[in-house]
PDB file of N, CA and C in Angstrom:
ATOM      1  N   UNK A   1     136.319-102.229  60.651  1.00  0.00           N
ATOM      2  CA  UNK A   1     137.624-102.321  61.280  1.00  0.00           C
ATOM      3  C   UNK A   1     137.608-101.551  62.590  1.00  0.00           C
ATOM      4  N   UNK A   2     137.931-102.204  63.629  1.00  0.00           N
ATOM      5  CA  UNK A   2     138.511-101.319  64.903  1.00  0.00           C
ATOM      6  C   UNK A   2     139.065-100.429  64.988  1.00  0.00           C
ATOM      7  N   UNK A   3     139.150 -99.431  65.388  1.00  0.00           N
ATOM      8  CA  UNK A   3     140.143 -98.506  65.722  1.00  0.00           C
ATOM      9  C   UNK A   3     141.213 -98.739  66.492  1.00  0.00           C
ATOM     10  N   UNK A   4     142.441 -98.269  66.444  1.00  0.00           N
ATOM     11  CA  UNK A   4     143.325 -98.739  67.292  1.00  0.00           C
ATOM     12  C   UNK A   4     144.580 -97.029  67.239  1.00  0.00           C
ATOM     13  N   UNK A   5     145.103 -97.008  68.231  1.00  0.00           N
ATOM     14  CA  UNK A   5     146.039 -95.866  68.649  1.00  0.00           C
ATOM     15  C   UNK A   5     147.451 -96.531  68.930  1.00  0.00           C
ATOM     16  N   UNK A   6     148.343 -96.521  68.209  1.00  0.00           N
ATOM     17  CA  UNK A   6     149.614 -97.266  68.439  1.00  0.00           C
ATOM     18  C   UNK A   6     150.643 -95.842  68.902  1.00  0.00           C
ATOM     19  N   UNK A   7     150.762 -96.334  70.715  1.00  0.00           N
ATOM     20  CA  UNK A   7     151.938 -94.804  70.984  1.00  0.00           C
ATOM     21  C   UNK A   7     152.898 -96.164  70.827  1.00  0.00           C
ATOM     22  N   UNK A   8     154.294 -94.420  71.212  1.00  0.00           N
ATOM     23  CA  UNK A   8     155.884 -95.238  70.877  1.00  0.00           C
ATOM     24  C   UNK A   8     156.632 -94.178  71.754  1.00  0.00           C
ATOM     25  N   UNK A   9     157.196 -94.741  72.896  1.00  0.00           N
ATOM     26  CA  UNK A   9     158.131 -93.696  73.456  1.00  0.00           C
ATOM     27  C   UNK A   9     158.880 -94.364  73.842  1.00  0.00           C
ATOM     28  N   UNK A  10     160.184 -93.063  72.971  1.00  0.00           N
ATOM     29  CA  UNK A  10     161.248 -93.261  72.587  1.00  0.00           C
ATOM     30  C   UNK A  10     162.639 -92.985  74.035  1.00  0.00           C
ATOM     31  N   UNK A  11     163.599 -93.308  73.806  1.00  0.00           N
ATOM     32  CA  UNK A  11     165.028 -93.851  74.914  1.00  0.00           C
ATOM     33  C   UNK A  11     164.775 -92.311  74.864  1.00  0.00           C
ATOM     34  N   UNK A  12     164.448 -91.153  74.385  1.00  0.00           N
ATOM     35  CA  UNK A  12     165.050 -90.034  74.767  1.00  0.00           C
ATOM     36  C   UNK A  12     163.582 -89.209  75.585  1.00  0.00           C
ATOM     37  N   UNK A  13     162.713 -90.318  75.577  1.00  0.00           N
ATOM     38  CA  UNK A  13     161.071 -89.576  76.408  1.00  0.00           C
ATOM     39  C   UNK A  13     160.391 -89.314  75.114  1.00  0.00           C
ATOM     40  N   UNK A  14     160.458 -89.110  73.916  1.00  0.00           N
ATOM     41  CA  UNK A  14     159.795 -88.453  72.953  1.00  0.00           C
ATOM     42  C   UNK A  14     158.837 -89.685  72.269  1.00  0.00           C
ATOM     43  N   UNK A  15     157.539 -88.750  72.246  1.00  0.00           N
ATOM     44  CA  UNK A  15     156.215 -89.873  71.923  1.00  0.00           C
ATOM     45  C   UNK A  15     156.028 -89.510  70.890  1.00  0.00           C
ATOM     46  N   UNK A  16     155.457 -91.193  70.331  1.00  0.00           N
ATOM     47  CA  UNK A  16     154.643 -90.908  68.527  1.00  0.00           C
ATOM     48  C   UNK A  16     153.621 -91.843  68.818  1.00  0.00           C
ATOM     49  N   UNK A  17     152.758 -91.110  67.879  1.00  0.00           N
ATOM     50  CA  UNK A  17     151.162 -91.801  67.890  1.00  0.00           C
ATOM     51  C   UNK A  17     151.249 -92.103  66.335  1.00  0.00           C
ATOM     52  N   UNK A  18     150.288 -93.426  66.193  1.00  0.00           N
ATOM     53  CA  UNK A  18     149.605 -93.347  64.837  1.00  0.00           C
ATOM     54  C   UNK A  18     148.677 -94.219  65.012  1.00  0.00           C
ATOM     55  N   UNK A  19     147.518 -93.449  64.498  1.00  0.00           N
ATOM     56  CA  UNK A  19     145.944 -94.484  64.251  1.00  0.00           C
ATOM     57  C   UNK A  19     146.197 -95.083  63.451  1.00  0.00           C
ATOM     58  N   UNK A  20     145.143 -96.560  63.320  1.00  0.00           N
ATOM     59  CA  UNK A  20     144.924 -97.530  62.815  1.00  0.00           C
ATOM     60  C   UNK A  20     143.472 -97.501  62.422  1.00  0.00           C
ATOM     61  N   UNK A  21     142.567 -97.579  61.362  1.00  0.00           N
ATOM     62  CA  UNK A  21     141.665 -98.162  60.745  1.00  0.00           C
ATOM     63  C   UNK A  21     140.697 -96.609  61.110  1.00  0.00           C
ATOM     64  N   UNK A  22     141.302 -95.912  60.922  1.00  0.00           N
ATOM     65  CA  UNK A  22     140.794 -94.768  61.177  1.00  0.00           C
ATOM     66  C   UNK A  22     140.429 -93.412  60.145  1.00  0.00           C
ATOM     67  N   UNK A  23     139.368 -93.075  59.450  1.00  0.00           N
ATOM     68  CA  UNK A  23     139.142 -92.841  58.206  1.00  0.00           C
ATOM     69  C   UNK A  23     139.200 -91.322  58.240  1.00  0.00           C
ATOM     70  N   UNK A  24     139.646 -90.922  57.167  1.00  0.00           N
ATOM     71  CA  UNK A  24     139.805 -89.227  56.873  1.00  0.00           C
ATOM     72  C   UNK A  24     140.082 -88.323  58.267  1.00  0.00           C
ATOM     73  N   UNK A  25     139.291 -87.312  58.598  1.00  0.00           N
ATOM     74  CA  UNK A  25     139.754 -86.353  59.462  1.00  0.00           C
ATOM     75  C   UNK A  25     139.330 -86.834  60.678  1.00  0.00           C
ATOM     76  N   UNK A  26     139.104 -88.119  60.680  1.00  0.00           N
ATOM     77  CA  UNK A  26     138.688 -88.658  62.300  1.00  0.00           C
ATOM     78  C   UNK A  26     139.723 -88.540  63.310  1.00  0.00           C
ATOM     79  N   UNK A  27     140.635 -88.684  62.326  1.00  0.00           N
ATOM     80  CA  UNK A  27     141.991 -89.528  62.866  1.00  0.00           C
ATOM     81  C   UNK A  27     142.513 -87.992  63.846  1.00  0.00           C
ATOM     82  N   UNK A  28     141.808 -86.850  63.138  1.00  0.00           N
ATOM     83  CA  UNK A  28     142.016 -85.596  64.437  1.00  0.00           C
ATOM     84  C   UNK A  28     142.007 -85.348  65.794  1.00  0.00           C
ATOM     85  N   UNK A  29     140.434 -85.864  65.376  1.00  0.00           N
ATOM     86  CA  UNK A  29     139.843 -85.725  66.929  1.00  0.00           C
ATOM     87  C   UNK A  29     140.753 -86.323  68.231  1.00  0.00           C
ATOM     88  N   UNK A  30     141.454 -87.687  67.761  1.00  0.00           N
ATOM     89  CA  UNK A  30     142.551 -88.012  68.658  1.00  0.00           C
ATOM     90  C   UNK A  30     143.522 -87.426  69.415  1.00  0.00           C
ATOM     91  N   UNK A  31     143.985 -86.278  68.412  1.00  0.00           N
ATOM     92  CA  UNK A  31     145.252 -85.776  69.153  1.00  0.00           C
ATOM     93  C   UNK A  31     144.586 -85.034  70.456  1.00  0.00           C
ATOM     94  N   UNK A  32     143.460 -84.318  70.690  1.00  0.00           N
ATOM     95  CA  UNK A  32     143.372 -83.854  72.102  1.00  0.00           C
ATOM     96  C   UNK A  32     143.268 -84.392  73.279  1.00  0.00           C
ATOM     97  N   UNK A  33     142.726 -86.114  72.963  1.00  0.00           N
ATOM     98  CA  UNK A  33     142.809 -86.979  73.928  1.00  0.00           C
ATOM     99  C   UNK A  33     144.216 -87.771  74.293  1.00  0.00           C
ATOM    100  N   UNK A  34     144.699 -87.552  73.017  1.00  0.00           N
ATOM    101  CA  UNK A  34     145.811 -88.325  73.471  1.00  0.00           C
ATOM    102  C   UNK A  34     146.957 -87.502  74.255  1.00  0.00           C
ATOM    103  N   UNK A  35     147.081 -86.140  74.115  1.00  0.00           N
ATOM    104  CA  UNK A  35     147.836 -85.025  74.959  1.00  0.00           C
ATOM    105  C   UNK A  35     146.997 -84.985  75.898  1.00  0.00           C
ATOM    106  N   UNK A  36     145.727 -84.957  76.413  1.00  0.00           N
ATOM    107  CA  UNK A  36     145.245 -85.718  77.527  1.00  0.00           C
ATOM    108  C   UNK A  36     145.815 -86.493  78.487  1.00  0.00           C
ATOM    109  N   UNK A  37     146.074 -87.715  77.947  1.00  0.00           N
ATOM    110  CA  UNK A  37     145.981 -88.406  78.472  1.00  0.00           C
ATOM    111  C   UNK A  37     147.573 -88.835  78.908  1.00  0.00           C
ATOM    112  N   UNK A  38     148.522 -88.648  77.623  1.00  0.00           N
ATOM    113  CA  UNK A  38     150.176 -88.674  77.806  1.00  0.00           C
ATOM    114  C   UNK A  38     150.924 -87.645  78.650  1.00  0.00           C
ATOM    115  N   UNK A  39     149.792 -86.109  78.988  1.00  0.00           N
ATOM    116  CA  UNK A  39     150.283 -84.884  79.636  1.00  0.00           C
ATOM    117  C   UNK A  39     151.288 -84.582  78.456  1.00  0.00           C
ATOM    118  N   UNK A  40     151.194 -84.574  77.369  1.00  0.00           N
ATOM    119  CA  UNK A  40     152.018 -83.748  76.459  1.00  0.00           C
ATOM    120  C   UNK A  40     151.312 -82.739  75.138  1.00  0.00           C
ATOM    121  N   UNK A  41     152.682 -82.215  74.678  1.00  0.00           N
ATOM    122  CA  UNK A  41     152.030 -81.460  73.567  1.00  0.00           C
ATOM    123  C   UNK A  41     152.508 -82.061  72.312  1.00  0.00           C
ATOM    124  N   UNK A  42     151.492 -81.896  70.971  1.00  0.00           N
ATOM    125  CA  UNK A  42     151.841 -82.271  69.927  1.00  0.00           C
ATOM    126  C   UNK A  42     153.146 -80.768  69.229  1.00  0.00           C
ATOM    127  N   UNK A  43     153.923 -81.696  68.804  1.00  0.00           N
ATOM    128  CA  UNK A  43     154.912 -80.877  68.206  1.00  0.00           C
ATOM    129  C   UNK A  43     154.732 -80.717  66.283  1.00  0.00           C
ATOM    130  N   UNK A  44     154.471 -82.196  65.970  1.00  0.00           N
ATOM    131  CA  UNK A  44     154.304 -82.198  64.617  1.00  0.00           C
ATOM    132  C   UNK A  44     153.473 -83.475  64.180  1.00  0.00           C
ATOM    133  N   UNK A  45     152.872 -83.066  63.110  1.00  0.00           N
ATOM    134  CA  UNK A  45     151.297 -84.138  62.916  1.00  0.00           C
ATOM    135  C   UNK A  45     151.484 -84.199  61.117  1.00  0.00           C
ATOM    136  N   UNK A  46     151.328 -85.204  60.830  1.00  0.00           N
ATOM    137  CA  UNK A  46     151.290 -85.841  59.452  1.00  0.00           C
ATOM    138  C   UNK A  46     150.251 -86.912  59.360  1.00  0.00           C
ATOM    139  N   UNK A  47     150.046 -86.430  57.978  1.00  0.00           N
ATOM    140  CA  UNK A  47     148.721 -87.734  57.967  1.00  0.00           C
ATOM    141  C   UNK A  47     149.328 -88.846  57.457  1.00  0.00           C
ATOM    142  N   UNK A  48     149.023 -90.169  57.271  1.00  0.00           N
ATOM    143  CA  UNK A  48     148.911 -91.400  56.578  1.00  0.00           C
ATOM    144  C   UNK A  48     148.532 -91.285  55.443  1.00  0.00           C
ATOM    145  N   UNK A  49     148.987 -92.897  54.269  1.00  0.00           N
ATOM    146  CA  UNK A  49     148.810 -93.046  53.579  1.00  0.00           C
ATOM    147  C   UNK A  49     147.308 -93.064  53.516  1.00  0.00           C
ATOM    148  N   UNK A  50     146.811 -93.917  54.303  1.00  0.00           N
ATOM    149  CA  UNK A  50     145.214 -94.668  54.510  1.00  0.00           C
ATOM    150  C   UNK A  50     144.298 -92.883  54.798  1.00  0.00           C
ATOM    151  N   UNK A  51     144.756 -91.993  55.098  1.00  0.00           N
ATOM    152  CA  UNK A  51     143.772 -90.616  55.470  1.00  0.00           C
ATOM    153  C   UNK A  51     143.728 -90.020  53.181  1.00  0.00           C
ATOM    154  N   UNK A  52     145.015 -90.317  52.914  1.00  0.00           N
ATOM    155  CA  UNK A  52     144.437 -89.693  51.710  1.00  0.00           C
ATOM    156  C   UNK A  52     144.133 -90.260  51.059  1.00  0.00           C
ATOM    157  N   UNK A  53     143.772 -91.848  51.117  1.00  0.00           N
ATOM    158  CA  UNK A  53     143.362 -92.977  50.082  1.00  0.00           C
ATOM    159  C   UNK A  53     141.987 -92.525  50.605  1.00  0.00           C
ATOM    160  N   UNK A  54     141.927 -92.375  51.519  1.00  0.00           N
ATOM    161  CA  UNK A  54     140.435 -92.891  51.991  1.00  0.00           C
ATOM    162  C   UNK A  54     139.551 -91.461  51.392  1.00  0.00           C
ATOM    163  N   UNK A  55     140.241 -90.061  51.562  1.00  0.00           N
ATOM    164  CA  UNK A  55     139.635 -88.486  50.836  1.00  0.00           C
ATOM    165  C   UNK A  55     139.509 -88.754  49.406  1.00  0.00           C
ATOM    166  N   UNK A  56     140.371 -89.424  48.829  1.00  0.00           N
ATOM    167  CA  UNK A  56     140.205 -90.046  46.890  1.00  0.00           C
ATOM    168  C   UNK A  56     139.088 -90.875  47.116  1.00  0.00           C
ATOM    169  N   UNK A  57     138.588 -92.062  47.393  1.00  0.00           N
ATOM    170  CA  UNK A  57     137.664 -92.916  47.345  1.00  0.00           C
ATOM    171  C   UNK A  57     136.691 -92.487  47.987  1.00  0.00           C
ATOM    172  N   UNK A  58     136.579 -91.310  48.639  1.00  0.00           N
ATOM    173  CA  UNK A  58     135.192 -90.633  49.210  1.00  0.00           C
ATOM    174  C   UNK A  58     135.025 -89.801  47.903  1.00  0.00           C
ATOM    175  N   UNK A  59     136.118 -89.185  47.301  1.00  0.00           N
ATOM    176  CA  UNK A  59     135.528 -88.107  45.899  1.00  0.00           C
ATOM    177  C   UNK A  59     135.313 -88.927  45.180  1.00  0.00           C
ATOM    178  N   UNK A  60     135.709 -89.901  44.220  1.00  0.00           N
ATOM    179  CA  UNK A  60     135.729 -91.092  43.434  1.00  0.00           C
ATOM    180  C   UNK A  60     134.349 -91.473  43.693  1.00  0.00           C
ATOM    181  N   UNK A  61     133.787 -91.611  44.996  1.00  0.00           N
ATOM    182  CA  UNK A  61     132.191 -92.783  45.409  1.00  0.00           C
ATOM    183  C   UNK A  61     131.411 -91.112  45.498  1.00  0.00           C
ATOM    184  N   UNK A  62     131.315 -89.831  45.815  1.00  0.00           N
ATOM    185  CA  UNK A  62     130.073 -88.796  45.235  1.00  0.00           C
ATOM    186  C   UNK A  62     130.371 -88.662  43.940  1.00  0.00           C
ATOM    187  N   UNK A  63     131.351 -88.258  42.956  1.00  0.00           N
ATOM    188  CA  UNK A  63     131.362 -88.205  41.957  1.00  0.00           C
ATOM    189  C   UNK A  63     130.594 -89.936  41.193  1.00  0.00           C
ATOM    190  N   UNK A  64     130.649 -91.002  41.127  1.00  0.00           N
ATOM    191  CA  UNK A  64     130.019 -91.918  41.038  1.00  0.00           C
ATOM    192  C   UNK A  64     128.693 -91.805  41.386  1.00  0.00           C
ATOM    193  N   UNK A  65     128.019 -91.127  42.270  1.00  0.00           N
ATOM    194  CA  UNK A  65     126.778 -90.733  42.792  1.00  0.00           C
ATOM    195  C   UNK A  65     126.200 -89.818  42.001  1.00  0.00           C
ATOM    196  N   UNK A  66     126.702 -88.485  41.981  1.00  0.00           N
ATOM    197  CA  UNK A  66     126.866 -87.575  40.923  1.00  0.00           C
ATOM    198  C   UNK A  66     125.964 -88.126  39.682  1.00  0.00           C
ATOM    199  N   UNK A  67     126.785 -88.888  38.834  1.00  0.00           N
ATOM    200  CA  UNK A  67     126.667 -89.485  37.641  1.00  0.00           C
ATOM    201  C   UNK A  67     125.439 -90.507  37.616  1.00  0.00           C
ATOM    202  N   UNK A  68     125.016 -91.362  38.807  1.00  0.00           N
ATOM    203  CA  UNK A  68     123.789 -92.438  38.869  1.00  0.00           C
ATOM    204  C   UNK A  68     122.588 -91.321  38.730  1.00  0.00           C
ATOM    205  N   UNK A  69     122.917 -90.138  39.544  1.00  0.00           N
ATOM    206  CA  UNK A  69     121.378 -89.549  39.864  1.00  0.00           C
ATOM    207  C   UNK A  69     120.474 -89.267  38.805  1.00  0.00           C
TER     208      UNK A  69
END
């Protein structure tokens, strides 16, 4: 899957970001480019559904590993 960065600015100037197809703590590395690049600061950061599905199915697939060896 692509990556993708969906901003949103709002009637009052105020920006929101959210990645797309973007797995566990990757989805970090973004915010310094994107205050980069918007000239702003992050005020408040929440993860997605898809960041903690994706931390379960990374423990779920070593624990599965775990158990083959």
């Amino acid at each position: 899957m692509t990556h993708r960065v969906t901003v949103t600015i709002g009637k009052d100037g105020s920006i929101s970001a959210e990645t797309h197809g973007v797995t566990g703590s990757k989805c970090l590395d973004y915010i310094p480019l994107l205050e980069d690049l918007l000239g702003a600061e992050t005020v408040t950061s929440e993860f997605t559904g898809d960041y903690r599905r994706t931390s379960v199915e990374n423990t779920a697939s070593q624990r599965q590993s775990q158990w083959n060896s």
